[in-house]
Protein backbone atom coordinates (compact mmCIF):
# COMPACT_ATOMS: atom_id res chain seq x y z
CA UNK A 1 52.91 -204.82 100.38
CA UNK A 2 54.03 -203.71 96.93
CA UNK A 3 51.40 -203.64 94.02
CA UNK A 4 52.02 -202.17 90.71
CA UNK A 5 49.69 -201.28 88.12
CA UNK A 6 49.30 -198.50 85.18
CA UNK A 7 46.42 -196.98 87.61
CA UNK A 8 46.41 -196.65 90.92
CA UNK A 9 43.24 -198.86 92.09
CA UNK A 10 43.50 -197.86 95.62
CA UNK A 11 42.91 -194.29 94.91
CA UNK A 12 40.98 -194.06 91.87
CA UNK A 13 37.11 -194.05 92.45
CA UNK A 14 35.82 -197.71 90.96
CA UNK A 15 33.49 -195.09 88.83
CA UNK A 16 36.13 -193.91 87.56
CA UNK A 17 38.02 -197.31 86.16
CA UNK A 18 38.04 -197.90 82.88
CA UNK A 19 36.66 -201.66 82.34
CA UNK A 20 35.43 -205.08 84.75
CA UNK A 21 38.86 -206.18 85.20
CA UNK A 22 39.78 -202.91 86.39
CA UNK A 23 37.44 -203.17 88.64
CA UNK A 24 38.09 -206.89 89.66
CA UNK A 25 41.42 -205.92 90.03
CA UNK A 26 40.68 -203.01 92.52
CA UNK A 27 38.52 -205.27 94.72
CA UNK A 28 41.36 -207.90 94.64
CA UNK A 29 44.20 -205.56 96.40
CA UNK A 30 41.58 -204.77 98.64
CA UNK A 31 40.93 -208.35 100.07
CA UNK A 32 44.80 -208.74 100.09
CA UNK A 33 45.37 -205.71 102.35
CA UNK A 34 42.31 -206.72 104.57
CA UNK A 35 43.71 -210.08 104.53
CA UNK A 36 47.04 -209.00 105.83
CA UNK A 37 45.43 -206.49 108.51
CA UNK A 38 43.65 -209.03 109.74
CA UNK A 39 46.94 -211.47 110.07
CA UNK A 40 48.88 -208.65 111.65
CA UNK A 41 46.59 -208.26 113.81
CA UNK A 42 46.00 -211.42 115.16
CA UNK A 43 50.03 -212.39 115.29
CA UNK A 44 50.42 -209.25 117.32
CA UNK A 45 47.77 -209.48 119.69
CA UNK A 46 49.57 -213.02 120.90
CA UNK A 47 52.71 -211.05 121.38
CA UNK A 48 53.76 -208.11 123.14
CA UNK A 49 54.70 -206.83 119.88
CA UNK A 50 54.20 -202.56 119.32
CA UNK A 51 53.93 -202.91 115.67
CA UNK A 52 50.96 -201.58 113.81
CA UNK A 53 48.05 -203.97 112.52
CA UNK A 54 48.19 -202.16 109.29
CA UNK A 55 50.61 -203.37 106.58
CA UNK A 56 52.70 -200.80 104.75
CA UNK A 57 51.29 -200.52 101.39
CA UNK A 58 53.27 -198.87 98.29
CA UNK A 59 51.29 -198.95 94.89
CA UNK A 60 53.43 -198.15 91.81
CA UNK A 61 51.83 -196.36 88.60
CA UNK A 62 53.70 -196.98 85.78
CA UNK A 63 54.90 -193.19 86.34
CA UNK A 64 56.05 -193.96 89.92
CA UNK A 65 58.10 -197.19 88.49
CA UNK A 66 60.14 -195.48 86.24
CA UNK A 67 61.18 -193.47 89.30
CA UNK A 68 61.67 -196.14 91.20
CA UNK A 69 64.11 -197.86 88.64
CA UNK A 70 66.16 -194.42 88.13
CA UNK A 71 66.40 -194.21 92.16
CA UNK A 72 67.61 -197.90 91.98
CA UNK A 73 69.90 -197.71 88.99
CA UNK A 74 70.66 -193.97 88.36
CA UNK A 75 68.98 -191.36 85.88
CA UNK A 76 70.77 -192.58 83.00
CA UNK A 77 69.55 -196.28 82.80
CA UNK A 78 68.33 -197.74 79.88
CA UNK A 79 65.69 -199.95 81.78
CA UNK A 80 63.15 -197.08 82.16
CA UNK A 81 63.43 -197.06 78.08
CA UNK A 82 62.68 -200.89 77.90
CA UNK A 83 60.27 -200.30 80.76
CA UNK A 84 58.24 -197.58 78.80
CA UNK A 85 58.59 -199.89 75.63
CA UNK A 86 57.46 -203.21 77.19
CA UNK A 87 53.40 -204.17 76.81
CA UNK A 88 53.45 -207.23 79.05
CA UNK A 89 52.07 -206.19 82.48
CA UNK A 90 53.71 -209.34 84.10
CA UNK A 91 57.14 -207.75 82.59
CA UNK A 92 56.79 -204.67 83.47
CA UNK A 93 55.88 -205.45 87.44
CA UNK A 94 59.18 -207.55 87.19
CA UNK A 95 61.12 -204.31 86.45
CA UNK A 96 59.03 -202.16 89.00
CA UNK A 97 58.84 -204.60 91.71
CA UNK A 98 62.99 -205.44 91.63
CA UNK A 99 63.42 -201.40 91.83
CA UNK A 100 61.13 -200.76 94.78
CA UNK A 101 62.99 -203.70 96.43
CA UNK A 102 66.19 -202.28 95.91
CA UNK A 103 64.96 -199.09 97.27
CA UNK A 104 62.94 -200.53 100.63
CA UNK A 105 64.23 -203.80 100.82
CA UNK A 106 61.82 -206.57 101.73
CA UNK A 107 60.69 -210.03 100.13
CA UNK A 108 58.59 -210.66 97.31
CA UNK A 109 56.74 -213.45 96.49
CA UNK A 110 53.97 -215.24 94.15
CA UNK A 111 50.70 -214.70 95.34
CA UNK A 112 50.54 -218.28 95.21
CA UNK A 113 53.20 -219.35 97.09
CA UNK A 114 52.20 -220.68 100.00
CA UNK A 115 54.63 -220.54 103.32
CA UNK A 116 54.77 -223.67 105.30
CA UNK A 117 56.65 -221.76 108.20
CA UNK A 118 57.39 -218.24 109.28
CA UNK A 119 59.66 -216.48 108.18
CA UNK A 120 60.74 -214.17 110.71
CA UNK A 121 61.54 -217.57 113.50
C-alpha cells in the first residue's frame, strides 16, 4: 500500500494535525490498512501460504516524493521542480505514486475501482 500526503498521518499524533480533514484523512488510511490486514489474513489462512497478514505500507511526505522521483529519474530531473511547484494534491500523488512504482514495482489503482476477479489467478 502506497499513500502520499504532505504529512505523514500514520505517524503524526491526531493532536498534532493541523485541521478535521487532517484528521478524517488519518482515520481513513487507517480503515484501509485494517481493511487489507484483515483480507490478507483471511486469503492466507485458506492457503498454505507463509506470507504475512500485514500489508507493506510506504507513506510518502512530500519530502520523501521528491526522493522518490530523483531515485526514479535521476538527480537532475526537472519533475521534482514541477513537483515542488504544483498545488493540486491529486497532481502531485500522480508524480509521487508513478516514482515509488518505478522504484518497488507493484499496481496502483482508484480506490474505487472495484476488482471483479483476482488478480494474482
Amino acid at each position: 500500500l502506497i499513500f502520499t500526503y504532505h504529512t505523514n498521518l500514520l505517524t503524526t499524533p491526531t493532536s498534532q494535525l493541523t485541521d478535521s480533514e487532517d484528521v478524517a484523512l488519518a482515520q481513513n488510511v487507517k480503515n484501509i490498512i485494517s481493511y487489507h490486514q484483515q483480507s490478507t489474513s483471511s486469503s492466507s489462512s485458506s492457503s498454505s501460504s507463509s506470507s504475512s497478514s500485514t500489508p507493506q505500507v510506504r507513506f510518502l511526505t512530500d519530502e520523501q516524493c521528491i526522493q522518490s522521483i530523483r531515485t526514479a529519474l535521476g538527480p537532475q530531473t526537472n519533475l521534482t521542480t514541477y513537483f515542488a511547484d504544483e498545488k493540486h494534491g491529486m497532481y502531485k500523488a500522480d508524480m509521487c505514486r508513478g516514482a515509488a512504482l518505478h522504484e518497488t514495482g507493484g499496481l496502483y489503482f482508484d480506490i474505487d475501482v472495484e476488482a471483479r476477479m483476482s488478480l494474482w489467478d
